[in-house]
N, C-alpha and C. Protein backbone atom coordinates (compact mmCIF):
# COMPACT_ATOMS: atom_id res chain seq x y z
N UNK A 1 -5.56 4.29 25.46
CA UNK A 1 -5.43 4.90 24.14
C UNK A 1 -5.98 3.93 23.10
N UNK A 2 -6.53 4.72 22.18
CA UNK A 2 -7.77 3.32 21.07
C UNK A 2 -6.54 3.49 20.36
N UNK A 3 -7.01 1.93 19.72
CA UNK A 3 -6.07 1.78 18.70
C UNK A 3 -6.50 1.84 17.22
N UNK A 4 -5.25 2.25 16.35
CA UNK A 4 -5.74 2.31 15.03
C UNK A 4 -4.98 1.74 13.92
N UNK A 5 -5.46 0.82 13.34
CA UNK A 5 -4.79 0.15 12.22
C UNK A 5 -3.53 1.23 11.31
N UNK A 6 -2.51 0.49 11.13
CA UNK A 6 -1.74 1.35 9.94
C UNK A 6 -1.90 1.14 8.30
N UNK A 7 -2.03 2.52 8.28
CA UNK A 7 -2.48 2.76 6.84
C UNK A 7 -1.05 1.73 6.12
N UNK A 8 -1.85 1.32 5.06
CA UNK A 8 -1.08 0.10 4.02
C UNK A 8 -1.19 0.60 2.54
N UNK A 9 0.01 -0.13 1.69
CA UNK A 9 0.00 0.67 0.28
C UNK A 9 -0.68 -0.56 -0.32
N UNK A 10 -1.79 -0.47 -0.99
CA UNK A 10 -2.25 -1.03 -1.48
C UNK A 10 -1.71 -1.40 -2.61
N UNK A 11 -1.76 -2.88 -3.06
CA UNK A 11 -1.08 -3.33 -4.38
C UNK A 11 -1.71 -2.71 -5.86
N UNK A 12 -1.17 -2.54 -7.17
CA UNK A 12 -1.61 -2.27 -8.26
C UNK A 12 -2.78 -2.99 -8.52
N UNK A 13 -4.07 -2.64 -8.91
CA UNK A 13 -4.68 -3.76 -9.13
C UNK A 13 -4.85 -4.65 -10.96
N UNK A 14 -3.47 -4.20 -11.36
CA UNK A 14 -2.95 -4.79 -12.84
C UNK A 14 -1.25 -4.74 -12.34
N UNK A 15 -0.59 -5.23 -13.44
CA UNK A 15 0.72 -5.46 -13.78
C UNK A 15 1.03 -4.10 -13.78
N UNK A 16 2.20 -4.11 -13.96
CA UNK A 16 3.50 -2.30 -13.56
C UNK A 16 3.32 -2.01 -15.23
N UNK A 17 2.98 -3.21 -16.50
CA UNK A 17 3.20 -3.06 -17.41
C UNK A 17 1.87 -2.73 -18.10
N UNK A 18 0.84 -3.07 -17.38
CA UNK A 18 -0.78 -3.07 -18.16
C UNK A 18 -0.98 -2.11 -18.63
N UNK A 19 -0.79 -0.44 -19.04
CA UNK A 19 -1.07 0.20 -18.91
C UNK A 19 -0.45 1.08 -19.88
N UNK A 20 0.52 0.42 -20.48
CA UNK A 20 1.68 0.39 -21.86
C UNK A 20 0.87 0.28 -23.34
N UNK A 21 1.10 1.22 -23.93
CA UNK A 21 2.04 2.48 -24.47
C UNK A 21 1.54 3.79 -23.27
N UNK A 22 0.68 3.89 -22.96
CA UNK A 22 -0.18 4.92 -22.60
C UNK A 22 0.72 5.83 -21.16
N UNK A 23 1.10 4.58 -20.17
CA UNK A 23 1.98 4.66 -19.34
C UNK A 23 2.46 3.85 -18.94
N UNK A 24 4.17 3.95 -18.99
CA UNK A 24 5.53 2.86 -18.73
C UNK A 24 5.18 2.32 -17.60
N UNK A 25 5.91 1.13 -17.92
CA UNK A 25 6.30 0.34 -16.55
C UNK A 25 6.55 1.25 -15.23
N UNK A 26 7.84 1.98 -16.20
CA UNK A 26 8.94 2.31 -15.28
C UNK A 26 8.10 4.01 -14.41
N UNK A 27 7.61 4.46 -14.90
CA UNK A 27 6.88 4.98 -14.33
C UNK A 27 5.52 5.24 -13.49
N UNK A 28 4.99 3.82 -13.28
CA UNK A 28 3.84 3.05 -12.61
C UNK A 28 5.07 2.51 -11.47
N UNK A 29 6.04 2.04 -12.22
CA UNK A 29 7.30 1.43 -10.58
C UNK A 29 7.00 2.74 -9.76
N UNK A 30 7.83 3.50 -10.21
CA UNK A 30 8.39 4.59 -9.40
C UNK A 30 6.70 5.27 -8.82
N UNK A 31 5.90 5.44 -9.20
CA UNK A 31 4.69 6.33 -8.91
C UNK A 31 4.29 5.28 -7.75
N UNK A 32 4.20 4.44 -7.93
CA UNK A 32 3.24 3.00 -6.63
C UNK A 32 4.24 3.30 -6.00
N UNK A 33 5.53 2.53 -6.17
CA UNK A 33 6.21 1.81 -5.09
C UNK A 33 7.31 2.93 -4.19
N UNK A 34 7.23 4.25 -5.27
CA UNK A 34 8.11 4.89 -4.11
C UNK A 34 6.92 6.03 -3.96
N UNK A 35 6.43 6.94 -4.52
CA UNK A 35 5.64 8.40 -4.39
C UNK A 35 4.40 7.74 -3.31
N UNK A 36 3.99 7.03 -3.93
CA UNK A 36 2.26 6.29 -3.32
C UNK A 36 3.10 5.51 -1.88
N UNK A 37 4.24 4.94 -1.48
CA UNK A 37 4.73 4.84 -0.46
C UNK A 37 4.67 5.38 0.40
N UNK A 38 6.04 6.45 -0.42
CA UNK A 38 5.89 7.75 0.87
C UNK A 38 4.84 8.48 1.52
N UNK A 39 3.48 8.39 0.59
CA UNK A 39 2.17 9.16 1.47
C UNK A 39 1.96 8.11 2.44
N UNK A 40 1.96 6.65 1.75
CA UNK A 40 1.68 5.88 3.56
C UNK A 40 2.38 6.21 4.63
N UNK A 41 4.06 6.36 4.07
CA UNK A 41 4.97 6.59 5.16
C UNK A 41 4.51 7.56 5.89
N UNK A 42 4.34 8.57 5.10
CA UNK A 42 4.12 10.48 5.70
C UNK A 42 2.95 10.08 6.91
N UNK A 43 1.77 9.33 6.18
CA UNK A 43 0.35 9.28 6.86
C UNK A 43 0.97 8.63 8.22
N UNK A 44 1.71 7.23 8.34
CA UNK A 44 1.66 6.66 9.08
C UNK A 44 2.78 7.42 10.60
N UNK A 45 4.02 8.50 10.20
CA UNK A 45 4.35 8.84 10.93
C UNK A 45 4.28 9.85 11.42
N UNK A 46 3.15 11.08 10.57
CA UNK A 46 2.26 11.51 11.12
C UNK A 46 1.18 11.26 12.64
N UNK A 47 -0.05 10.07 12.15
CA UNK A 47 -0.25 9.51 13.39
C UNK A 47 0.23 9.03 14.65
N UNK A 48 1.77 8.42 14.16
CA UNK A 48 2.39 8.16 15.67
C UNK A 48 2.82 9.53 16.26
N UNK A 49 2.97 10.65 15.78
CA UNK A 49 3.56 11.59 16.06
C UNK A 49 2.45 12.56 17.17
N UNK A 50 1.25 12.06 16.37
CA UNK A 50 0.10 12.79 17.49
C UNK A 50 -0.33 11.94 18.29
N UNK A 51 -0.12 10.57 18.38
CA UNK A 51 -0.51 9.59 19.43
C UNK A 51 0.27 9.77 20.54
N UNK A 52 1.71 9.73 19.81
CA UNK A 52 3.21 10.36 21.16
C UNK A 52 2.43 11.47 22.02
N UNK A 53 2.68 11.97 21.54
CA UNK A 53 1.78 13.87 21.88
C UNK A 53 0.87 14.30 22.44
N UNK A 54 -0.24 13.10 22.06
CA UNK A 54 -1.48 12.71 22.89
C UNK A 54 -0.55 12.60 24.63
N UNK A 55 -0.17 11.12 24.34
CA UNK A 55 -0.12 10.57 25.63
C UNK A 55 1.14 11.59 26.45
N UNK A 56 1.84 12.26 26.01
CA UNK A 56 2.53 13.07 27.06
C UNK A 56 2.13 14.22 27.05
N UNK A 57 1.31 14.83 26.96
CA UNK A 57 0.55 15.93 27.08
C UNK A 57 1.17 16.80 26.79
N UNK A 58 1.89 16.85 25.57
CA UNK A 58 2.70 17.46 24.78
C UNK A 58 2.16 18.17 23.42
N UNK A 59 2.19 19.20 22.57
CA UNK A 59 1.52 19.53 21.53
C UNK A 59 2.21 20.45 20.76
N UNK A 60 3.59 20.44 20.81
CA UNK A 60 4.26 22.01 20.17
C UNK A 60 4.18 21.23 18.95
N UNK A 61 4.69 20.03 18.44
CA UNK A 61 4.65 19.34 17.16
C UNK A 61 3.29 18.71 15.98
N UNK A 62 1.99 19.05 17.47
CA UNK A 62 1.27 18.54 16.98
C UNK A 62 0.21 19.14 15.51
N UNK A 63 0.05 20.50 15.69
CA UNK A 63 -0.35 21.40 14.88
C UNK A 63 0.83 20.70 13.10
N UNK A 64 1.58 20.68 13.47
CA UNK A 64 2.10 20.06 11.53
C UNK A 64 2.22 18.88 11.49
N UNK A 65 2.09 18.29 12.32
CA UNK A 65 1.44 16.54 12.27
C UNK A 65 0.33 16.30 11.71
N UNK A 66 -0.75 17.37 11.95
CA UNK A 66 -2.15 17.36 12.03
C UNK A 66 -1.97 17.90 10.09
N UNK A 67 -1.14 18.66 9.76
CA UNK A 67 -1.03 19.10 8.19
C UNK A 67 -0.69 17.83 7.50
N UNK A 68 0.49 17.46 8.31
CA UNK A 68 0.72 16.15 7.89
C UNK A 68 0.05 15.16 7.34
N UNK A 69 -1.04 14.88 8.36
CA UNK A 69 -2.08 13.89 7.69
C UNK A 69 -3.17 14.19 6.35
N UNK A 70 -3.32 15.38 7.03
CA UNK A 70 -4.43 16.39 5.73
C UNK A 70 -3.12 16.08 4.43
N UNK A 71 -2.16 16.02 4.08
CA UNK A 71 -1.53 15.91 2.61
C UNK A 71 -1.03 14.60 2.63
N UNK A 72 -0.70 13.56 3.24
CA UNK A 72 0.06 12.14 3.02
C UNK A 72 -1.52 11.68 3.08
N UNK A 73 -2.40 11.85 4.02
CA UNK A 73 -3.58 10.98 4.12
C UNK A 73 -4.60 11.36 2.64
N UNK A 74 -4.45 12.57 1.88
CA UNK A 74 -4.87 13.04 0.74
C UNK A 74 -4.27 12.33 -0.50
N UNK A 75 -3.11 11.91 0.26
CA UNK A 75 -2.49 11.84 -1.14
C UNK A 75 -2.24 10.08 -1.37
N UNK A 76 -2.62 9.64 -0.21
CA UNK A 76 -2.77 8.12 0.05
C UNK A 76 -4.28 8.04 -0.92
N UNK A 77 -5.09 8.24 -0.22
CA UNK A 77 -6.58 8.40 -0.67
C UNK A 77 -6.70 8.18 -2.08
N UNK A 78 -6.15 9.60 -2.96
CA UNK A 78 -6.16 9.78 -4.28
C UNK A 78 -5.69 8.74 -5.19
N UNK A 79 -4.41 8.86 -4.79
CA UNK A 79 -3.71 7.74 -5.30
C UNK A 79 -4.45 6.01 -5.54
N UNK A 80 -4.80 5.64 -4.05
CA UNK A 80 -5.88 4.62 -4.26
C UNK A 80 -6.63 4.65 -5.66
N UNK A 81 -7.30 5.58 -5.34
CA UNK A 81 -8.66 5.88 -6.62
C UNK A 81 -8.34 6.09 -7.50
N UNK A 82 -7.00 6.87 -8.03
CA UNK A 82 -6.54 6.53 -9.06
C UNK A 82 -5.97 5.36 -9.70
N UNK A 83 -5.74 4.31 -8.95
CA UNK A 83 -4.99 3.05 -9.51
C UNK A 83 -6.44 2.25 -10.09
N UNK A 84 -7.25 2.87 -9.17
CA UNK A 84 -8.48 1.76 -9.20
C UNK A 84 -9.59 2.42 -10.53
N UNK A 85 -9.21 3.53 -10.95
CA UNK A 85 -9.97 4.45 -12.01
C UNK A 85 -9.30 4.03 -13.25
N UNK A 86 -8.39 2.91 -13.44
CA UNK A 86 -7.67 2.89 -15.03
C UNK A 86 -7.46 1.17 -15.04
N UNK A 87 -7.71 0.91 -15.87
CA UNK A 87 -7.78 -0.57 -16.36
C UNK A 87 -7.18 -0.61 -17.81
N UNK A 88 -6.29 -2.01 -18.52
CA UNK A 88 -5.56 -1.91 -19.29
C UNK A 88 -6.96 -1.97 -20.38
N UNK A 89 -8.11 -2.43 -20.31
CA UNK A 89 -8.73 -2.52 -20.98
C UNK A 89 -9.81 -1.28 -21.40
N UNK A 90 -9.77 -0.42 -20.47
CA UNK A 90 -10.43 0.85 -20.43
C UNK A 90 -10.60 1.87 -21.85
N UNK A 91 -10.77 3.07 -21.69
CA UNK A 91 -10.95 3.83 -22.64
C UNK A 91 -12.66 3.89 -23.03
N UNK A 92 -12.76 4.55 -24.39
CA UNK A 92 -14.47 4.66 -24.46
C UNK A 92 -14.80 5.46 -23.59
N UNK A 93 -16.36 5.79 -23.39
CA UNK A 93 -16.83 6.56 -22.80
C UNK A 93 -17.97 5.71 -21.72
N UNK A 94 -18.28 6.93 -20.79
CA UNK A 94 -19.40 6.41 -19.81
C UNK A 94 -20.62 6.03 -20.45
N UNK A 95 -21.49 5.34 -19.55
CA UNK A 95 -23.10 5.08 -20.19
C UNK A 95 -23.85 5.28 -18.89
N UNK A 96 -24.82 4.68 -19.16
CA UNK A 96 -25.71 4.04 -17.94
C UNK A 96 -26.53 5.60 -16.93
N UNK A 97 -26.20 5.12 -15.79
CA UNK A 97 -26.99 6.13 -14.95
C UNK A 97 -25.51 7.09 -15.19
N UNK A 98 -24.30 6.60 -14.75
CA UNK A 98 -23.36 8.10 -15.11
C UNK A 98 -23.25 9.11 -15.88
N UNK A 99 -23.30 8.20 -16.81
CA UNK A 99 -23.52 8.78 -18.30
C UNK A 99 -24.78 10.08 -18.08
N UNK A 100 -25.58 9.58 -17.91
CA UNK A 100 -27.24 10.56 -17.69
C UNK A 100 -26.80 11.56 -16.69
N UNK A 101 -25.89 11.25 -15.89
CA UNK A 101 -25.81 12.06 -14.90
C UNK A 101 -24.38 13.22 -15.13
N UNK A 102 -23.92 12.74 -15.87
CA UNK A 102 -22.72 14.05 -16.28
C UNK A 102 -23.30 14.74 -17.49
N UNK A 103 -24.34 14.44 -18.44
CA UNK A 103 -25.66 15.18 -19.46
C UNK A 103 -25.93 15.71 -18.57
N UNK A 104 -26.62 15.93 -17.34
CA UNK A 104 -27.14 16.52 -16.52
C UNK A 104 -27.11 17.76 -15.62
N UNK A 105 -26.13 17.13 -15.44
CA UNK A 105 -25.05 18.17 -14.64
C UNK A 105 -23.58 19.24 -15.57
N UNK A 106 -23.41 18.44 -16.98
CA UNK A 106 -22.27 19.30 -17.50
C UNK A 106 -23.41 19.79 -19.02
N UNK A 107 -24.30 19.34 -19.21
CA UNK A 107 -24.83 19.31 -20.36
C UNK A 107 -24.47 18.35 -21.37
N UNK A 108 -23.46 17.80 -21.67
CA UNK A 108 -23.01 16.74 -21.97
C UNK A 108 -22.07 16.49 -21.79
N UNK A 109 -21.43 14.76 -22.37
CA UNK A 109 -20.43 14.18 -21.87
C UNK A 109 -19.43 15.39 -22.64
N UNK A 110 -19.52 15.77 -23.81
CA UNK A 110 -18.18 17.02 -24.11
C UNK A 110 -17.98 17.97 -23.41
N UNK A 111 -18.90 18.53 -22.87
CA UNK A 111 -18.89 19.57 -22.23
C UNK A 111 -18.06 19.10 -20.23
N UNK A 112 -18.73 17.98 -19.97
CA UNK A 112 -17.52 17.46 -18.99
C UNK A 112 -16.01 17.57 -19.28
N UNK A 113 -16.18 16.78 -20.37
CA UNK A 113 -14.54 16.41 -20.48
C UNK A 113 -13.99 17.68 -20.90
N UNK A 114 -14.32 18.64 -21.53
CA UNK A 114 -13.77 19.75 -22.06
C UNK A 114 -13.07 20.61 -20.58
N UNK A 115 -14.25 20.74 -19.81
CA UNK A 115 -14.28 20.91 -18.61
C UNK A 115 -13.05 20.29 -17.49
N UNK A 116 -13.09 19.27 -17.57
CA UNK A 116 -12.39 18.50 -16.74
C UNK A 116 -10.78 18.23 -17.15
N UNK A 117 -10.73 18.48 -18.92
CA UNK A 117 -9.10 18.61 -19.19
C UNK A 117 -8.68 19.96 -18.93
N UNK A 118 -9.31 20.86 -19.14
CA UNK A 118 -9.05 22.39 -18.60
C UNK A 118 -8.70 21.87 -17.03
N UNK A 119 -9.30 21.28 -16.35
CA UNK A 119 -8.92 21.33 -14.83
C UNK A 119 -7.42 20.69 -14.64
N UNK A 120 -7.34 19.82 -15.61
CA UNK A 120 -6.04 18.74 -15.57
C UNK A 120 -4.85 19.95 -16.16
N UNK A 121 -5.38 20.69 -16.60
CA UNK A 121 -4.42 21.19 -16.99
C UNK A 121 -3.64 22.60 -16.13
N UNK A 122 -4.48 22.93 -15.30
CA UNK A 122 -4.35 23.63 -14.34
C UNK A 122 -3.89 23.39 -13.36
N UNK A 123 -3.65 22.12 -12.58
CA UNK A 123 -3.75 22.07 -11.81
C UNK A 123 -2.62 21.86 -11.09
N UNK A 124 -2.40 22.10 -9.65
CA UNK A 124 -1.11 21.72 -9.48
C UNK A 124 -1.00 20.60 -8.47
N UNK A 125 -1.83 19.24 -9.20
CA UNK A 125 -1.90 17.88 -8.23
C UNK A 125 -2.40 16.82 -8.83
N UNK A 126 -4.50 17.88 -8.78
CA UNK A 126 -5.23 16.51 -9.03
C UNK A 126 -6.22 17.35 -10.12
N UNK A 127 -6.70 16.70 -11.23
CA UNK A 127 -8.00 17.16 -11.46
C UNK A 127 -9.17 16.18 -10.86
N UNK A 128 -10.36 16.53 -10.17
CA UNK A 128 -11.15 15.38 -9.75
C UNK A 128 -12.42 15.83 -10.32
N UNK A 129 -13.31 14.57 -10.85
CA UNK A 129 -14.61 14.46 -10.53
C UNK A 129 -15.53 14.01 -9.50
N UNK A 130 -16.04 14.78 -8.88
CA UNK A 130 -16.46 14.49 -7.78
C UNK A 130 -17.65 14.54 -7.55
N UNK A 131 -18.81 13.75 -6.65
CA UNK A 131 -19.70 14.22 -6.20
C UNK A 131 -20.32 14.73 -4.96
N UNK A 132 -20.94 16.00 -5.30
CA UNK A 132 -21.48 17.14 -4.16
C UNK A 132 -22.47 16.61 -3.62
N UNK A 133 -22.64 15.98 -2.22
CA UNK A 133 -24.12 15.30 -1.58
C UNK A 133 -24.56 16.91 -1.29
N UNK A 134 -24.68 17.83 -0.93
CA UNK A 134 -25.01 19.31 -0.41
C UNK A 134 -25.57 19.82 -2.71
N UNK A 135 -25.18 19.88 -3.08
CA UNK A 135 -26.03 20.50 -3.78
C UNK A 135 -26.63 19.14 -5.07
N UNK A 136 -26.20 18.23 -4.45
CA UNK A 136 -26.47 16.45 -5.42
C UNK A 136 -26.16 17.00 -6.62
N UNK A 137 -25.24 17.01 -7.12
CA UNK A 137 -24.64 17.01 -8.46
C UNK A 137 -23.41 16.60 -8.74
N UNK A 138 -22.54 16.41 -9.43
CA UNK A 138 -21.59 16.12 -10.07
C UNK A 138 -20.87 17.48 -9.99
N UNK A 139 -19.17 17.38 -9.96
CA UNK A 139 -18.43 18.60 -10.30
C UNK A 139 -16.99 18.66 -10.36
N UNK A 140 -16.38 19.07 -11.26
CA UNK A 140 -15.40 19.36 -11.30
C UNK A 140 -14.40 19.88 -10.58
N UNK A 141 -13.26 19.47 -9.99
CA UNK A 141 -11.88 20.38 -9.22
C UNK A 141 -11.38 20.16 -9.42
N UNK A 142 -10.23 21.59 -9.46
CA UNK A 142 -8.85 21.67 -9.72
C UNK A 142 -8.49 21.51 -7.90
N UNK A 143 -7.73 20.82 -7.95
CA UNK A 143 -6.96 20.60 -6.62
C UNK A 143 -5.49 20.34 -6.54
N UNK A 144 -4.33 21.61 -5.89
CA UNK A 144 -3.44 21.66 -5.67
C UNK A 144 -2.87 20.84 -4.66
N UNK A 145 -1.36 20.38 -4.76
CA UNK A 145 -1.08 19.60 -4.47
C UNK A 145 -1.87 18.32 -3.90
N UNK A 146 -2.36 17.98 -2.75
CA UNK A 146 -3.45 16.53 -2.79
C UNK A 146 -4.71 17.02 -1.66
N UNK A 147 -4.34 18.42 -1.32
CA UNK A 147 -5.68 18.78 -0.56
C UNK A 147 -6.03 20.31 -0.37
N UNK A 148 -5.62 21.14 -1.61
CA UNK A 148 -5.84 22.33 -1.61
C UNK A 148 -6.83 22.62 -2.91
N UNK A 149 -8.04 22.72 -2.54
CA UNK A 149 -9.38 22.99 -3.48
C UNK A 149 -9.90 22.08 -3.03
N UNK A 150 -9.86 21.72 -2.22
CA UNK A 150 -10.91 20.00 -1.79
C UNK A 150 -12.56 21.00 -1.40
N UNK A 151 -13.60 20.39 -1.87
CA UNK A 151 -15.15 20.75 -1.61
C UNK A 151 -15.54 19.88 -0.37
N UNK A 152 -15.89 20.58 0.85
CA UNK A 152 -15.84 19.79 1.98
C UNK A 152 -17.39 19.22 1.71
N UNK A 153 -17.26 17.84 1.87
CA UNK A 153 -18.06 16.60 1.65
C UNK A 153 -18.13 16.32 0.43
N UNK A 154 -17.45 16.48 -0.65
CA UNK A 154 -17.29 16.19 -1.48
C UNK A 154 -16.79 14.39 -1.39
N UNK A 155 -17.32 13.78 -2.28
CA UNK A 155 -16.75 12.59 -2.65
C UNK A 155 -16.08 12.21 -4.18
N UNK A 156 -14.71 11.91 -4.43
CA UNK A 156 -13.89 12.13 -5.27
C UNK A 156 -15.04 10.58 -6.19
N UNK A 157 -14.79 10.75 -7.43
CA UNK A 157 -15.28 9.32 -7.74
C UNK A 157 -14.53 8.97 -9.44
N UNK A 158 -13.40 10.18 -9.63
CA UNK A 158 -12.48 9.80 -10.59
C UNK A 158 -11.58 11.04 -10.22
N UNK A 159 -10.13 10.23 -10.39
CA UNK A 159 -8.96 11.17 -10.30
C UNK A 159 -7.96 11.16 -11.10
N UNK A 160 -7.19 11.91 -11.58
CA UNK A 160 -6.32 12.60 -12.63
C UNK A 160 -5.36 12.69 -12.09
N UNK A 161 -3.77 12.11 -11.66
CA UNK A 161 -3.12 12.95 -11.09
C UNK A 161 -2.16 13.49 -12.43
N UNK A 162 -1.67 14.85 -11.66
CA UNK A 162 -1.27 15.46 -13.10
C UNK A 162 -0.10 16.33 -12.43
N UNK A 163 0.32 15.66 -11.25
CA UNK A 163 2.06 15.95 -10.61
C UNK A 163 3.31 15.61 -11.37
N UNK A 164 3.71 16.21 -12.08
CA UNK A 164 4.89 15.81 -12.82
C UNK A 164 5.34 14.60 -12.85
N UNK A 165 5.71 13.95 -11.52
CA UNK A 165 6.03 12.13 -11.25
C UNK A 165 5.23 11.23 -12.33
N UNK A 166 3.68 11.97 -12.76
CA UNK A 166 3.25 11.03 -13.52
C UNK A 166 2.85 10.85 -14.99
N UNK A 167 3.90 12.03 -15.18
CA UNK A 167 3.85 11.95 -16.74
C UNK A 167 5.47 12.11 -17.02
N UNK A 168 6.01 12.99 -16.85
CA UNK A 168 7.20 13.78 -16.83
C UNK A 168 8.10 12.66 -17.61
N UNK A 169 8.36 11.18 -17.44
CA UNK A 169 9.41 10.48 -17.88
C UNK A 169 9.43 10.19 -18.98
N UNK A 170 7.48 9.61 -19.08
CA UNK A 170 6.99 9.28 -20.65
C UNK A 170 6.66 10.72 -21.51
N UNK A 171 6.43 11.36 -21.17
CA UNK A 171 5.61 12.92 -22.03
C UNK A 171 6.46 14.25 -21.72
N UNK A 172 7.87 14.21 -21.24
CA UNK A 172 8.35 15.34 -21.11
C UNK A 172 6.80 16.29 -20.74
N UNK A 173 7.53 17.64 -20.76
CA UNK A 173 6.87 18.95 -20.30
C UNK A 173 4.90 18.65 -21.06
N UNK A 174 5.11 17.72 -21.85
CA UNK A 174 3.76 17.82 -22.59
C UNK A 174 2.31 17.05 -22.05
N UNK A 175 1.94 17.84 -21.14
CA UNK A 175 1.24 17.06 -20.30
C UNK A 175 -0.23 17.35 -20.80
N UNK A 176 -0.58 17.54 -21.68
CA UNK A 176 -1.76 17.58 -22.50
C UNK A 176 -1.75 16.01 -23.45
N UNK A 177 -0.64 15.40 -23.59
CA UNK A 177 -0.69 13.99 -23.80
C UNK A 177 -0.78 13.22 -23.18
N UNK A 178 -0.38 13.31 -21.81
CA UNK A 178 -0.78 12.33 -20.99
C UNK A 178 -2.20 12.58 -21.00
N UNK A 179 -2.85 13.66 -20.81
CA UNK A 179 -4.04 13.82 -20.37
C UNK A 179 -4.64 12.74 -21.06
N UNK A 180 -4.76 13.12 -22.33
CA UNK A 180 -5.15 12.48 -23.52
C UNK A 180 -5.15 10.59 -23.54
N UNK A 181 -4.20 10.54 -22.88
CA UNK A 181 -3.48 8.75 -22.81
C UNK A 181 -4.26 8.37 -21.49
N UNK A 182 -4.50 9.19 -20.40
CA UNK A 182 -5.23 8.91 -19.34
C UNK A 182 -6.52 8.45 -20.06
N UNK A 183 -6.83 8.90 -20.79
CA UNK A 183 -8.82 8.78 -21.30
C UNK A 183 -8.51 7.79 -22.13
N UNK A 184 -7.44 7.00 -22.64
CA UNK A 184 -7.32 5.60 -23.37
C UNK A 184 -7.20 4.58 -22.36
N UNK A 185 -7.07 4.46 -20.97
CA UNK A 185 -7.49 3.58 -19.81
C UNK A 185 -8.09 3.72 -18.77
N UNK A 186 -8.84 5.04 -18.40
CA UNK A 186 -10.13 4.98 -17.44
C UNK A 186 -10.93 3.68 -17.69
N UNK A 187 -11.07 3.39 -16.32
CA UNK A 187 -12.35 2.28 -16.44
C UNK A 187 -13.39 3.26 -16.21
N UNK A 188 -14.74 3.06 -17.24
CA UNK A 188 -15.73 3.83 -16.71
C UNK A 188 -17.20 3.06 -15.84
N UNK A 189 -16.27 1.57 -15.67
CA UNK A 189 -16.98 1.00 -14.99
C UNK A 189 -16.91 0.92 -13.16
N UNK A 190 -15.38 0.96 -13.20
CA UNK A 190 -15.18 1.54 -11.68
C UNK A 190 -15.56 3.01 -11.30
N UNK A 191 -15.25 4.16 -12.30
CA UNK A 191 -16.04 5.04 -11.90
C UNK A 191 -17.53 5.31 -12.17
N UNK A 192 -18.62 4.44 -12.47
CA UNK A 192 -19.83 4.20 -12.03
C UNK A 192 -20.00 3.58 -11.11
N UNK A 193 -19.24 2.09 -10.53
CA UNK A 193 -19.26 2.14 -8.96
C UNK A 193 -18.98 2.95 -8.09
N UNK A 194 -18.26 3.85 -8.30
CA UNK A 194 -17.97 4.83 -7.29
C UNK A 194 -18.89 5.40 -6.85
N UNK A 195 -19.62 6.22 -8.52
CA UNK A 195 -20.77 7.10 -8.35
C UNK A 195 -21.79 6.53 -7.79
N UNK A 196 -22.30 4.95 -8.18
CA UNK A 196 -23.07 4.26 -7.91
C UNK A 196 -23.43 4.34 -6.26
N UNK A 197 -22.38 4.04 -5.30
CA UNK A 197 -21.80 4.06 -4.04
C UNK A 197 -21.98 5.03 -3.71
N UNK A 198 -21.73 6.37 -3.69
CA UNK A 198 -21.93 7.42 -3.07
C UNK A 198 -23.28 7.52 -3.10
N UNK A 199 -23.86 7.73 -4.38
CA UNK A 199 -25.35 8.02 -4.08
C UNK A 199 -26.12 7.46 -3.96
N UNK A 200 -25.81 6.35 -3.81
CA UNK A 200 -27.00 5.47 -3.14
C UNK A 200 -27.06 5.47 -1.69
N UNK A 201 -26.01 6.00 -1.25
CA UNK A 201 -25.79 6.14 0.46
C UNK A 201 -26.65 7.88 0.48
N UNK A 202 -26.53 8.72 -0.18
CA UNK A 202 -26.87 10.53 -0.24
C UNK A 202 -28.77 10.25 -0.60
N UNK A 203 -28.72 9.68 -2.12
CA UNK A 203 -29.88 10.55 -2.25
C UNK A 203 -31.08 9.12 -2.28
């Protein structure tokens, strides 16, 4: 049987506090160290659950193991990219080749974001920007809970989560402010590496 590393929660890559007024401590605690947990947990006992299953030639459990991973391994994923999409120093807007490339694809940077808070606001998970290697463009999803609307081959390259856990303590029901407080710490420099990365591997 091959072996496979266990998925790990990756540390914040700022302080629990960096990210203040915009978003609490106390709600960066609770979002990393217990929500962003439990998807490792989910992911990781998921896999043992189909490795068991594997080796005794067993499978009645394996079919929601296999769901299992599709939402803890989604929601591991996201989460990542979201910690890594916001910097205390962030805010402002994109430039560069991104920049040219969401003109491109949304008509302009307003017309993205207009776009993309409508998705945040819909949604019941994630809003993502993503890029399509199948039609090479840029695009918008609404994605329920952490893997329902996913664009297969899609590559996520900024994420929104917009699950109650991550506004709810600081913004009550008003989650059109968080939205808002999210776009005062995007790095738009990690999400041009992202973009950078994907398409230089596609096109």
């Amino acid at each position: 049987m091959s072996e496979h590393s266990e998925p790990d929660l990756p540390p914040l890559p700022y302080d629990y506090d960096a990210l203040e007024p915009h978003i609490s401590e106390q709600v960066l605690t609770w979002h990393h160290d217990t929500h962003h947990q439990g998807y490792v947990n989910g992911l990781e006992s998921a896999e043992k659950t189909l490795a068991e299953n594997r080796e005794a030639g067993e499978f009645g459990t394996s079919a929601g193991a296999i769901r299992n991973v599709t939402h803890n391994g989604s929601g591991h994923y996201l989460h990542t990219l979201f910690w890594e999409n916001m910097d205390p120093n962030g805010g402002g807007e994109p430039d560069g080749a991104l920049r040219e490339r969401i003109e491109e694809d949304f008509g302009s940077y307003e017309g993205w974001k207009g776009e993309f808070e409508a998705a945040a606001g819909a949604a019941g998970g994630w809003a993502l920007l993503v890029y399509d290697p199948v039609a090479k463009q840029l695009r918008n999803l609404v994605v329920d809970k952490h893997d329902q609307g996913a664009l297969w081959g899609s590559h996520p390259i900024l994420a929104l989560d917009v699950w109650e856990h991550s506004y709810y303590y600081d913004y009550g029901p008003d989650r059109g402010s968080f939205i808002d407080a999210f776009f005062e710490v995007v790095d738009w420099d990690n999400v041009a590496e992202q973009y950078e990365k994907v398409v230089s591997r596609i096109e």
